[in-house]
PDB file of N, CA and C in Angstrom:
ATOM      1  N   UNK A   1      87.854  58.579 157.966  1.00  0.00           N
ATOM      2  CA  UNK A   1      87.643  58.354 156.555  1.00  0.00           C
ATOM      3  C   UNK A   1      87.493  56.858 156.330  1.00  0.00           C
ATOM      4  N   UNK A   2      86.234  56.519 155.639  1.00  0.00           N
ATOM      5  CA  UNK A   2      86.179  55.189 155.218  1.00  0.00           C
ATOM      6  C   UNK A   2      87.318  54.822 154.165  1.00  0.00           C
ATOM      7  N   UNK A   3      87.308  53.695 154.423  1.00  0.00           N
ATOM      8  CA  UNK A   3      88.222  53.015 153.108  1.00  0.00           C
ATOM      9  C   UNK A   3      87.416  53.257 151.458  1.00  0.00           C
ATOM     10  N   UNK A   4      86.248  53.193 151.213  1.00  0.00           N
ATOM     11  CA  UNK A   4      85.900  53.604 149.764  1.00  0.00           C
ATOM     12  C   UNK A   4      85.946  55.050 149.537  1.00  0.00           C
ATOM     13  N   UNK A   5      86.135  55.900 150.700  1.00  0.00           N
ATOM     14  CA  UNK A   5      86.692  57.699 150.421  1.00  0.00           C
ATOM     15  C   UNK A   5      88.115  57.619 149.847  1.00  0.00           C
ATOM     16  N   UNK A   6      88.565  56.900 150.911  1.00  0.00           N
ATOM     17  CA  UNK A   6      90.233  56.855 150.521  1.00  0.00           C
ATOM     18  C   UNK A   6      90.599  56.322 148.965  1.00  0.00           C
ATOM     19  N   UNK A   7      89.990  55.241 148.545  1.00  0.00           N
ATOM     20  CA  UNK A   7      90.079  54.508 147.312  1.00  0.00           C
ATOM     21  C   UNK A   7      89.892  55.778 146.339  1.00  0.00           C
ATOM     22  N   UNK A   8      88.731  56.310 146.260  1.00  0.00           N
ATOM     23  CA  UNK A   8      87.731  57.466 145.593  1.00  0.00           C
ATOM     24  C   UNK A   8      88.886  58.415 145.623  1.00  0.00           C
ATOM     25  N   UNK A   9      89.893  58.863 146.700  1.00  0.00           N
ATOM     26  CA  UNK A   9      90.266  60.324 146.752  1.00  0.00           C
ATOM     27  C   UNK A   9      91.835  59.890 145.671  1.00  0.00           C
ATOM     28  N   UNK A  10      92.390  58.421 146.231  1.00  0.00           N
ATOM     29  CA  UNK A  10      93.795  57.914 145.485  1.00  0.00           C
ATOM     30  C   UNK A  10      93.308  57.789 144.159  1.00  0.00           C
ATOM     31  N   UNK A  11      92.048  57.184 143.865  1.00  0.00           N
ATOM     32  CA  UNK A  11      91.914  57.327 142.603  1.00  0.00           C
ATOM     33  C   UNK A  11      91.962  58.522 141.834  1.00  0.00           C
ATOM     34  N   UNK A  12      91.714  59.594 142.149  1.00  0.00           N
ATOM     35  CA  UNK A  12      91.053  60.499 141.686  1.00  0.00           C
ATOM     36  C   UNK A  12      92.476  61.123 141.383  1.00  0.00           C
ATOM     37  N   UNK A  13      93.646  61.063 142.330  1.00  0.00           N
ATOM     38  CA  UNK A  13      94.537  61.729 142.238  1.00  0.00           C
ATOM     39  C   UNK A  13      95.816  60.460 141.488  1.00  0.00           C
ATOM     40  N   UNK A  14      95.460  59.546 140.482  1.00  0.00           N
ATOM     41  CA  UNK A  14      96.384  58.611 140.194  1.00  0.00           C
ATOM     42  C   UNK A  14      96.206  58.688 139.050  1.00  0.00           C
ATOM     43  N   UNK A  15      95.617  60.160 138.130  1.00  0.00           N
ATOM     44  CA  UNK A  15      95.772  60.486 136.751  1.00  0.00           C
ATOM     45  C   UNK A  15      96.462  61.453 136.696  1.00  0.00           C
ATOM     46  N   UNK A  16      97.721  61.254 136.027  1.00  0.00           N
ATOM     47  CA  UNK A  16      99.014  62.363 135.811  1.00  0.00           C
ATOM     48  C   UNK A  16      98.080  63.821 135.683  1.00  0.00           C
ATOM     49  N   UNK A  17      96.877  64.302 134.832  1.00  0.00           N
ATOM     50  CA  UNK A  17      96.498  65.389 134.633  1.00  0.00           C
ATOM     51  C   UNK A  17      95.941  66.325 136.021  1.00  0.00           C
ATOM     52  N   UNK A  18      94.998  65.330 136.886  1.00  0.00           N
ATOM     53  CA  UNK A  18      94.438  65.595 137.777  1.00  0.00           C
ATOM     54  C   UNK A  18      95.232  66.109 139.291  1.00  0.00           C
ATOM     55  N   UNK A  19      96.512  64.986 139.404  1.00  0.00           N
ATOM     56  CA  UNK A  19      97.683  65.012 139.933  1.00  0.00           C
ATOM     57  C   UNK A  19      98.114  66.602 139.918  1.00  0.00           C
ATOM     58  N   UNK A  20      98.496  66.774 138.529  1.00  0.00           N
ATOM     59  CA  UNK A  20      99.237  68.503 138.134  1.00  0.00           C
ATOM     60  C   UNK A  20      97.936  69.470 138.824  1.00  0.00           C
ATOM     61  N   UNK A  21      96.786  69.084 138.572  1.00  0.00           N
ATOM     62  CA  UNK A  21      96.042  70.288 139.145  1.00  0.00           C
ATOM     63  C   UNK A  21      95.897  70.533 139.984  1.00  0.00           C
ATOM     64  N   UNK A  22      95.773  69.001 141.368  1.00  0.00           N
ATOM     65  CA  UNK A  22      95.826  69.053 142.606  1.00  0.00           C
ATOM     66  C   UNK A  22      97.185  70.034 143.282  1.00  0.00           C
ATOM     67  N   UNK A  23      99.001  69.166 142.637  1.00  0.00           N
ATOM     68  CA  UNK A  23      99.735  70.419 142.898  1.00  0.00           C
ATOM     69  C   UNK A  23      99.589  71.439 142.248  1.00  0.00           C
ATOM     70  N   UNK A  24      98.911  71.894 141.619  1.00  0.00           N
ATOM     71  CA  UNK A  24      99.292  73.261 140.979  1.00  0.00           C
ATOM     72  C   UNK A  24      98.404  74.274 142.345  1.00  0.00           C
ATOM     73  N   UNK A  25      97.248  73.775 142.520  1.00  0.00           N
ATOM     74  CA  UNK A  25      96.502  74.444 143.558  1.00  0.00           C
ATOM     75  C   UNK A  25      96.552  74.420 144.983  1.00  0.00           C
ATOM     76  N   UNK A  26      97.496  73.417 145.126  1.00  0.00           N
ATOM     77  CA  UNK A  26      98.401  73.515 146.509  1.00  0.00           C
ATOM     78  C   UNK A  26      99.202  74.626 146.625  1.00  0.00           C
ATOM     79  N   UNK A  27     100.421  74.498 145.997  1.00  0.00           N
ATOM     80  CA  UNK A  27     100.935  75.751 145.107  1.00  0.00           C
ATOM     81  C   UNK A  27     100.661  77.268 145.289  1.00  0.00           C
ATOM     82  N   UNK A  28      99.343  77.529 144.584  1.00  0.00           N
ATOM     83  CA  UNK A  28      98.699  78.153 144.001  1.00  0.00           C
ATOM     84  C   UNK A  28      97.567  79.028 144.919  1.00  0.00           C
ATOM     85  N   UNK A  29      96.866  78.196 145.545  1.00  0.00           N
ATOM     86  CA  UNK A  29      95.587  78.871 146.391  1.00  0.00           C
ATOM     87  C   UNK A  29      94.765  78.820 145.333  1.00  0.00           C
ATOM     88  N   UNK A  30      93.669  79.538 145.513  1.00  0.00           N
ATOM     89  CA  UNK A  30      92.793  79.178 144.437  1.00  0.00           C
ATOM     90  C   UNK A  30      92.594  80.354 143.060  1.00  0.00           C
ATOM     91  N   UNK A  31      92.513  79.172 142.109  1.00  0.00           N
ATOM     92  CA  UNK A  31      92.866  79.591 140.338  1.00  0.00           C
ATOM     93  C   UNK A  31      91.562  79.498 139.986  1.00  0.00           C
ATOM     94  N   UNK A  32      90.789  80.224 139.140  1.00  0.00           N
ATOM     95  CA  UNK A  32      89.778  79.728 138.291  1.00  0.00           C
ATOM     96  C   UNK A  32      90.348  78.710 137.035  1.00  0.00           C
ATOM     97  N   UNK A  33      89.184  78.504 136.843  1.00  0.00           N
ATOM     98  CA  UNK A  33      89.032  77.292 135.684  1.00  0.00           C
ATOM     99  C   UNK A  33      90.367  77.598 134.066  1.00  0.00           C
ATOM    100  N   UNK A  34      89.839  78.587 133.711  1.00  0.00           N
ATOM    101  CA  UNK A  34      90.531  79.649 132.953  1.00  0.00           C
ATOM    102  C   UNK A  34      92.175  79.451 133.378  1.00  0.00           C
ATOM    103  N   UNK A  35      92.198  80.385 134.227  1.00  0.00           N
ATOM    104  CA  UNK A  35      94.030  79.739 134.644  1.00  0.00           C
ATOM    105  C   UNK A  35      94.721  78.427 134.624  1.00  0.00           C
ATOM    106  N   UNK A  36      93.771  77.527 135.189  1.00  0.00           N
ATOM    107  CA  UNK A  36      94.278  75.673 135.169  1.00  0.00           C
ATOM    108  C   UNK A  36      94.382  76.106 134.356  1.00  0.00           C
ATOM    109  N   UNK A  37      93.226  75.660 133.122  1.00  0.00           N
ATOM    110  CA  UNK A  37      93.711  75.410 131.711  1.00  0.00           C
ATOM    111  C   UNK A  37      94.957  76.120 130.864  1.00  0.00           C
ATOM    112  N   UNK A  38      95.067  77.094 130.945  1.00  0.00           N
ATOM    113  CA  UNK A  38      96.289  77.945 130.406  1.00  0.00           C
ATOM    114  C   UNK A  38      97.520  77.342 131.334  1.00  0.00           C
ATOM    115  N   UNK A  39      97.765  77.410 132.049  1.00  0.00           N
ATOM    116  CA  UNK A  39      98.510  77.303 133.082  1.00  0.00           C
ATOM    117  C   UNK A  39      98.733  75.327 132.758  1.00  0.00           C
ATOM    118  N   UNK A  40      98.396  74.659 132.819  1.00  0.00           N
ATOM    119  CA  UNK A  40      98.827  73.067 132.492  1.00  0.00           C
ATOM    120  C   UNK A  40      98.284  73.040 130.967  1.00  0.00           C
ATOM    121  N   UNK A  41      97.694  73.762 130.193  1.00  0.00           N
ATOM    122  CA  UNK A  41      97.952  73.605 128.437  1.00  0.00           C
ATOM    123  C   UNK A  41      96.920  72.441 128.543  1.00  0.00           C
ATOM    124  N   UNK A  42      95.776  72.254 129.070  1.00  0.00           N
ATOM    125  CA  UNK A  42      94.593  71.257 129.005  1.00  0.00           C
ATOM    126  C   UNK A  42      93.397  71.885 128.168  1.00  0.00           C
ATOM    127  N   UNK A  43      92.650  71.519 127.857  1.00  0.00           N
ATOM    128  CA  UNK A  43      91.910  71.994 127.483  1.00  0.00           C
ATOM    129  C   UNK A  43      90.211  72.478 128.059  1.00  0.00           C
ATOM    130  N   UNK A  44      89.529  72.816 128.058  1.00  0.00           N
ATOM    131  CA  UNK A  44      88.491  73.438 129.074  1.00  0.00           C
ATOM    132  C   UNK A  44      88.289  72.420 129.414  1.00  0.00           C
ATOM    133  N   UNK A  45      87.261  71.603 128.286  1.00  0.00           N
ATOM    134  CA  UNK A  45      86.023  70.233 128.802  1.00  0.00           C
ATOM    135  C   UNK A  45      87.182  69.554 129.376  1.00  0.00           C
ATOM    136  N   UNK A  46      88.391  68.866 129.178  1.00  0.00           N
ATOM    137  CA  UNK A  46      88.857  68.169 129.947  1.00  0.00           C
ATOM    138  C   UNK A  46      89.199  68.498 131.486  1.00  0.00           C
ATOM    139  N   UNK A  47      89.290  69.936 131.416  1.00  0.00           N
ATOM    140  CA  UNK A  47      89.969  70.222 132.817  1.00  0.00           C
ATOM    141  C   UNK A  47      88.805  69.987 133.572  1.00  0.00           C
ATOM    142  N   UNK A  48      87.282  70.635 133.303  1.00  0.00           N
ATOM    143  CA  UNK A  48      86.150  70.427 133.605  1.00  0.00           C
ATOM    144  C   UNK A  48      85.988  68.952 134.141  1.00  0.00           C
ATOM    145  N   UNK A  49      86.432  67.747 132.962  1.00  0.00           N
ATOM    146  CA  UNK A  49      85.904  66.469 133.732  1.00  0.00           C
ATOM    147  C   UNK A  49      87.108  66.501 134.775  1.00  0.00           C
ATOM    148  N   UNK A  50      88.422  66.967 135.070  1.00  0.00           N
ATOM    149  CA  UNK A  50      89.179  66.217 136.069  1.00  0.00           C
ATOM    150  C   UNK A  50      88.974  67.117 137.595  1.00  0.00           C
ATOM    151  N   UNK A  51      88.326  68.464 137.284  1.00  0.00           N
ATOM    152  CA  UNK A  51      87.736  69.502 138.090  1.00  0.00           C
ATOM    153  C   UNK A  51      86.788  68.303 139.168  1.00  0.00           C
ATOM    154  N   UNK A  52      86.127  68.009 138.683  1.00  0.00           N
ATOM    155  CA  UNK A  52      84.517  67.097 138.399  1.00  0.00           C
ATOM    156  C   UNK A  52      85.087  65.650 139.619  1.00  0.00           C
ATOM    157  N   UNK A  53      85.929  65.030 138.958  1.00  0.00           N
ATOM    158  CA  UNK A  53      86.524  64.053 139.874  1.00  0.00           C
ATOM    159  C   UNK A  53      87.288  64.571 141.237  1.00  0.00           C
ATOM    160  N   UNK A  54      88.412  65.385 140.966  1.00  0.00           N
ATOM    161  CA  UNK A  54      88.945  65.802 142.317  1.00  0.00           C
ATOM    162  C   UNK A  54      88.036  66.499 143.162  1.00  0.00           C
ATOM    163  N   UNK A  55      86.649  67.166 143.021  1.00  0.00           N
ATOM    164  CA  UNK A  55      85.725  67.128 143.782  1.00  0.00           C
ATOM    165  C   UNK A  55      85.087  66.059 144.383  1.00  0.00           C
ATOM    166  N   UNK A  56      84.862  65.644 143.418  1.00  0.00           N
ATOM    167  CA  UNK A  56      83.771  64.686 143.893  1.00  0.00           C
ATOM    168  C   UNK A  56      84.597  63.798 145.072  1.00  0.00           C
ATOM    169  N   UNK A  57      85.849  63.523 145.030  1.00  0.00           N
ATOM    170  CA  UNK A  57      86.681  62.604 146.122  1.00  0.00           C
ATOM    171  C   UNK A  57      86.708  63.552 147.109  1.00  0.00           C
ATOM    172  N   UNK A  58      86.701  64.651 147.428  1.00  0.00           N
ATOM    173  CA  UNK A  58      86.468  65.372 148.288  1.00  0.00           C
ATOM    174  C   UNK A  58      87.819  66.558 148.435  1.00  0.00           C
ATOM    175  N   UNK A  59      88.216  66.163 147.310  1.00  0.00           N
ATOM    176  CA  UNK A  59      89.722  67.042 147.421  1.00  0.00           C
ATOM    177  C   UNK A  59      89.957  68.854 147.217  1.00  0.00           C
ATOM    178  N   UNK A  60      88.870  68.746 146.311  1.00  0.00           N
ATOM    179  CA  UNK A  60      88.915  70.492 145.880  1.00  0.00           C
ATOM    180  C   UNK A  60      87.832  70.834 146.350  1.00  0.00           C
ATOM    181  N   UNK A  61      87.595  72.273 146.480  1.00  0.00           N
ATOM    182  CA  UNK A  61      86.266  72.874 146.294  1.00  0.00           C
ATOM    183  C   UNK A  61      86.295  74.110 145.176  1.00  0.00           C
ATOM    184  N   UNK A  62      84.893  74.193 145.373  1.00  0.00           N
ATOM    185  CA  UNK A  62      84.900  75.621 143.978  1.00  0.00           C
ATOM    186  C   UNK A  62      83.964  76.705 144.901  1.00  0.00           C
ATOM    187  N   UNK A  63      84.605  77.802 144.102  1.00  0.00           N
ATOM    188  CA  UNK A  63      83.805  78.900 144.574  1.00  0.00           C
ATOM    189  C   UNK A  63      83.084  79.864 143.662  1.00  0.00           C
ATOM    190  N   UNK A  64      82.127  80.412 143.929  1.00  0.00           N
ATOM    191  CA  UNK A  64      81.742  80.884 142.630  1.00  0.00           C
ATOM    192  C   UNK A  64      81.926  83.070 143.046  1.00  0.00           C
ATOM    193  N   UNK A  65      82.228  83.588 142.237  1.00  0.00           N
ATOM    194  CA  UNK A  65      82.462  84.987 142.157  1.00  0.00           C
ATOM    195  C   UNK A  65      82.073  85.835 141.014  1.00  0.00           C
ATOM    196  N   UNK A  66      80.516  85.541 141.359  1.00  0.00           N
ATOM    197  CA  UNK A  66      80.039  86.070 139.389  1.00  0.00           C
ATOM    198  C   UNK A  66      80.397  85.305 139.049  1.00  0.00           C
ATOM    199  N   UNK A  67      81.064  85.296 137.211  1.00  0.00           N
ATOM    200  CA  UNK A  67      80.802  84.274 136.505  1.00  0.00           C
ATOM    201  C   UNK A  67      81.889  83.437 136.707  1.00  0.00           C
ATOM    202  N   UNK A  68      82.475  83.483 137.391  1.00  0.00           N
ATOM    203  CA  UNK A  68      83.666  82.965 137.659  1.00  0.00           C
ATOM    204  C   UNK A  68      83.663  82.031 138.726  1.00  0.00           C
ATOM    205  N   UNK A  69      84.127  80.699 138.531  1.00  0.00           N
ATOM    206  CA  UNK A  69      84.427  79.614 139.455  1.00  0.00           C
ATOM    207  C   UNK A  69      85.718  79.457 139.560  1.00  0.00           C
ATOM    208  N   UNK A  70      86.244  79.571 141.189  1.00  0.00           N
ATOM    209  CA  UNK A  70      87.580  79.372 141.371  1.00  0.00           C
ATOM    210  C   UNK A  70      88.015  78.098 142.503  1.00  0.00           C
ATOM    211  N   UNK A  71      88.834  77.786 142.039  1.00  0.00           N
ATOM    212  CA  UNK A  71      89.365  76.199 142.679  1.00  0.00           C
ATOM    213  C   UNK A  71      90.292  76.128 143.419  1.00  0.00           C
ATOM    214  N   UNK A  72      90.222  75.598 144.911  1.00  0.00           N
ATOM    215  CA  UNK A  72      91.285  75.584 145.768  1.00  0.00           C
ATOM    216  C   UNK A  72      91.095  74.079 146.385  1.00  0.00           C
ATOM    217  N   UNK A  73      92.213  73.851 147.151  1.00  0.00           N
ATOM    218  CA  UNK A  73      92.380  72.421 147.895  1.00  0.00           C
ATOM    219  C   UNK A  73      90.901  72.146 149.025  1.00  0.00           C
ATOM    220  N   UNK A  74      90.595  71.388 149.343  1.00  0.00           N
ATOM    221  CA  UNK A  74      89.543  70.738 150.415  1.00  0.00           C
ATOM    222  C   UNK A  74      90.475  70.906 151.458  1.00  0.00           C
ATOM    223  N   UNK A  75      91.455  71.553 152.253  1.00  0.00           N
ATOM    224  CA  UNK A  75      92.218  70.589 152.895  1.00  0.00           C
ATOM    225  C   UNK A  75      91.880  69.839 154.276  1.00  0.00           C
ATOM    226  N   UNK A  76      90.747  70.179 154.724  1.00  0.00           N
ATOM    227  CA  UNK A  76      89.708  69.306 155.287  1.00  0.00           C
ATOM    228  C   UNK A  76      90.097  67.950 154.506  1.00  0.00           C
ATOM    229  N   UNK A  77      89.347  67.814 153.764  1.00  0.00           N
ATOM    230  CA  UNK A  77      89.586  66.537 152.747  1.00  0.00           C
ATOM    231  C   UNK A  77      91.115  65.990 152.075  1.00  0.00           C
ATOM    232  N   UNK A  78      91.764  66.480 152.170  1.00  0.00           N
ATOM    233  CA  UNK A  78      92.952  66.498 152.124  1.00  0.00           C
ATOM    234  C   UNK A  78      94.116  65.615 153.441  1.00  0.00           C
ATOM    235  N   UNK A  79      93.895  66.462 154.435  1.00  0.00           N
ATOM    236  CA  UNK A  79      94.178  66.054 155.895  1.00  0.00           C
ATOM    237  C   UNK A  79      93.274  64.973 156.263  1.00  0.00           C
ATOM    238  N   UNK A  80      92.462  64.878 156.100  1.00  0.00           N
ATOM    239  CA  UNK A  80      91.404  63.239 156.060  1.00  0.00           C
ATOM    240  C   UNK A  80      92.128  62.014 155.233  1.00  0.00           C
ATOM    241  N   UNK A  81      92.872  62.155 154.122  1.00  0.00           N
ATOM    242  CA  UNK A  81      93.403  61.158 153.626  1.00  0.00           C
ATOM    243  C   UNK A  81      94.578  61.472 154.280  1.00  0.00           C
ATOM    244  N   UNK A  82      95.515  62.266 154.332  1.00  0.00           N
ATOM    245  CA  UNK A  82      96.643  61.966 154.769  1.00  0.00           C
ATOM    246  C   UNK A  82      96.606  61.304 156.147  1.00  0.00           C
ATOM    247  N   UNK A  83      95.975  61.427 157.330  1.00  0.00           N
ATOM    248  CA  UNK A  83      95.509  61.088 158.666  1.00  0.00           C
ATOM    249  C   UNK A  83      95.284  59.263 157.980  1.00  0.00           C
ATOM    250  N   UNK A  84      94.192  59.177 157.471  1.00  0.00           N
ATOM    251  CA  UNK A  84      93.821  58.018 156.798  1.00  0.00           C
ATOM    252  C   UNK A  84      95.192  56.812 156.857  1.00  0.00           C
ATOM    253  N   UNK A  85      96.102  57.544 155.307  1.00  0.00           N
ATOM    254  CA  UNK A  85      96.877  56.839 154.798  1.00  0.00           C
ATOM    255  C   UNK A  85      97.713  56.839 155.897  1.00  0.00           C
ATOM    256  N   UNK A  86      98.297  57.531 156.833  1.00  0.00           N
ATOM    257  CA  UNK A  86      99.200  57.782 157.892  1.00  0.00           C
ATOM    258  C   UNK A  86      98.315  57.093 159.730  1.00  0.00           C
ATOM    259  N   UNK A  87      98.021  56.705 160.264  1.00  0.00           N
ATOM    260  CA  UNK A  87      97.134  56.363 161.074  1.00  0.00           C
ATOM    261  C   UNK A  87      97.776  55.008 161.278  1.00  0.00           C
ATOM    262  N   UNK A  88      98.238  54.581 161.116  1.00  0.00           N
ATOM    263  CA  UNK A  88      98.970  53.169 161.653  1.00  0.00           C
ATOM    264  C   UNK A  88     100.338  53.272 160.933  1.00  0.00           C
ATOM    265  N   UNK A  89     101.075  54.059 160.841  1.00  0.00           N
ATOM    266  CA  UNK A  89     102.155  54.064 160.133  1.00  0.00           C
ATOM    267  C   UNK A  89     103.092  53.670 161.475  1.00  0.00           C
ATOM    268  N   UNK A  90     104.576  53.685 161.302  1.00  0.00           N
ATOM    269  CA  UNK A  90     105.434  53.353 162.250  1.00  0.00           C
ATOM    270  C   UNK A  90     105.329  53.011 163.653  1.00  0.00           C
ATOM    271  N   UNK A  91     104.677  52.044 163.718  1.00  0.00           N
ATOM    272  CA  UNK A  91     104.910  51.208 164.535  1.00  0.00           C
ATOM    273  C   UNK A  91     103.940  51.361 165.539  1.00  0.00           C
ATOM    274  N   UNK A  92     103.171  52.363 165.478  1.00  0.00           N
ATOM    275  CA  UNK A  92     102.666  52.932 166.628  1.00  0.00           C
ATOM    276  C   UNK A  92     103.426  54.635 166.808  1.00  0.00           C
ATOM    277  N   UNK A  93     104.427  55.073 166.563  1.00  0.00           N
ATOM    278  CA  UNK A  93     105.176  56.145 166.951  1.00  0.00           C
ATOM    279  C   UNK A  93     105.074  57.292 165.869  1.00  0.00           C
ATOM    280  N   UNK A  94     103.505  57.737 165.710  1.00  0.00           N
ATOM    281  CA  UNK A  94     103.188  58.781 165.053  1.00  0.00           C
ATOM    282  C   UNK A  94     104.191  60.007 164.882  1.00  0.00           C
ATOM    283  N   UNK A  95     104.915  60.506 165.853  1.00  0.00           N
ATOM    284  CA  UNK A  95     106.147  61.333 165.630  1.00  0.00           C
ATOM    285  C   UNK A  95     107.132  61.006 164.736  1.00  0.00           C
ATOM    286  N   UNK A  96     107.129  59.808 163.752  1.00  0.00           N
ATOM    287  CA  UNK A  96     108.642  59.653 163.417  1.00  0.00           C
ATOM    288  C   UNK A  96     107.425  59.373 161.730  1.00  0.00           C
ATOM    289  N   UNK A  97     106.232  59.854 161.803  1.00  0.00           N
ATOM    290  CA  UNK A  97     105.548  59.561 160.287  1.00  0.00           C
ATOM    291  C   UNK A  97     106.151  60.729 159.364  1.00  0.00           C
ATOM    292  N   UNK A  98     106.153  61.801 159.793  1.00  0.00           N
ATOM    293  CA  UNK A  98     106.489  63.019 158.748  1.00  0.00           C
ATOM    294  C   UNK A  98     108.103  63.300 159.340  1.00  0.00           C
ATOM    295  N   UNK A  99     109.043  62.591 159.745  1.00  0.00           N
ATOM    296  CA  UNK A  99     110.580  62.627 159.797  1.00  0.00           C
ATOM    297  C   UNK A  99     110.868  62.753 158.992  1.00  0.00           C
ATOM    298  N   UNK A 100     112.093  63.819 158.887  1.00  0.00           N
ATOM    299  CA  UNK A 100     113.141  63.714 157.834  1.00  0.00           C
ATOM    300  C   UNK A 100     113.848  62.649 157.709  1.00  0.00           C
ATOM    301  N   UNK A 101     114.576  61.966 156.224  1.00  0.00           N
ATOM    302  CA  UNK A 101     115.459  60.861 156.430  1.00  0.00           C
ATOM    303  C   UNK A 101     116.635  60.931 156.711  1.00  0.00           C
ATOM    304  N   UNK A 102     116.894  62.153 157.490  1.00  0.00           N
ATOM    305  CA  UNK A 102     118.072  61.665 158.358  1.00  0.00           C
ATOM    306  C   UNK A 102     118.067  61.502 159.909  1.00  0.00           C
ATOM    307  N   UNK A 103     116.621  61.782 160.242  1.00  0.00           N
ATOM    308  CA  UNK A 103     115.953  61.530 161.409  1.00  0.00           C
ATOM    309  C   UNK A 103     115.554  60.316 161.448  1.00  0.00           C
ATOM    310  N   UNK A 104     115.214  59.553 160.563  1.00  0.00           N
ATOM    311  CA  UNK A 104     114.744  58.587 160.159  1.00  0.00           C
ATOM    312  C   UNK A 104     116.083  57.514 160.316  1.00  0.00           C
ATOM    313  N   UNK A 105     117.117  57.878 159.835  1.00  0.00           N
ATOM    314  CA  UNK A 105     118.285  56.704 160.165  1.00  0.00           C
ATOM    315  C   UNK A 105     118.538  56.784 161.185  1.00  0.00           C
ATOM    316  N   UNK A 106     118.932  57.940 162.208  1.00  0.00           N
ATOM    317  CA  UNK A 106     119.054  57.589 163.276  1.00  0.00           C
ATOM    318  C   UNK A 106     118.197  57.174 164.350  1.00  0.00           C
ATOM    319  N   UNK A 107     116.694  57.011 163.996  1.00  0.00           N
ATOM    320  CA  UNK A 107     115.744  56.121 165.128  1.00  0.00           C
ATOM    321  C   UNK A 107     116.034  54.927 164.527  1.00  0.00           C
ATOM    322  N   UNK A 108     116.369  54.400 163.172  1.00  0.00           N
ATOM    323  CA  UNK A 108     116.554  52.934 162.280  1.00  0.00           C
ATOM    324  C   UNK A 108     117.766  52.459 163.282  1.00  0.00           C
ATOM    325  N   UNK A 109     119.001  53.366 163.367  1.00  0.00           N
ATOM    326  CA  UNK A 109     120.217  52.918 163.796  1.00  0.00           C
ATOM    327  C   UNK A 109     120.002  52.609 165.387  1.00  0.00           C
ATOM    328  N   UNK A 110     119.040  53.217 166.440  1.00  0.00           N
ATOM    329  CA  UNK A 110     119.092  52.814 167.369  1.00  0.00           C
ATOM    330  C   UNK A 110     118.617  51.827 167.668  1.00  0.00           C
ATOM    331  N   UNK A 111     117.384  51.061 166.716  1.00  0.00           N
ATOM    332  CA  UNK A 111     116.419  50.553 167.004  1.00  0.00           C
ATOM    333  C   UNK A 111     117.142  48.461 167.081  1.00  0.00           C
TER     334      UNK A 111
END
């Protein structure tokens, strides 16, 4: 993942509304349009533009079923930023990136 994907995907997910939809469909598996909105109390056109962005960063996809478009995670795109943001984390010692913190004090305490 380039660095302007990564920018594009944090952005996309650094609006409290967009945020709730991303977890809600983690969560969730995939919801049509209809459900977000009821379900986080947004309103269509808005859910539509934040639909619109978390695609476009590569985070969701849509599916269509008749008239119905339903929305689930990229997690292709998903696992691309986390890899991304995580990829030089600790030290070099990729095993200790997703540690619990009490796994975490005791590699701190030996170290």
């Amino acid at each position: 993942m380039e660095i302007t994907n990564a920018v594009q995907a944090l952005t996309s997910l650094a609006h409290p509304s967009r945020l709730e939809v991303f977890r809600l469909l983690v969560r969730s598996g995939k919801l049509c349009a209809g459900d977000l909105a009821e379900t986080l109390e947004v309103a269509k056109p808005t859910l539509s533009f934040h639909l619109k962005e978390l695609s476009r960063a590569g985070l969701i996809e849509s599916e269509r079923a008749g008239r119905t478009i339903y929305y689930g995670v990229c997690v292709a795109g998903f696992r691309q930023l986390v890899d991304f943001l995580s990829e030089d984390c600790c030290q070099g010692r990729p095993e200790l990136c997703f540690a619990s913190s009490e796994q975490m004090e005791k590699v701190e305490s030996c170290c």
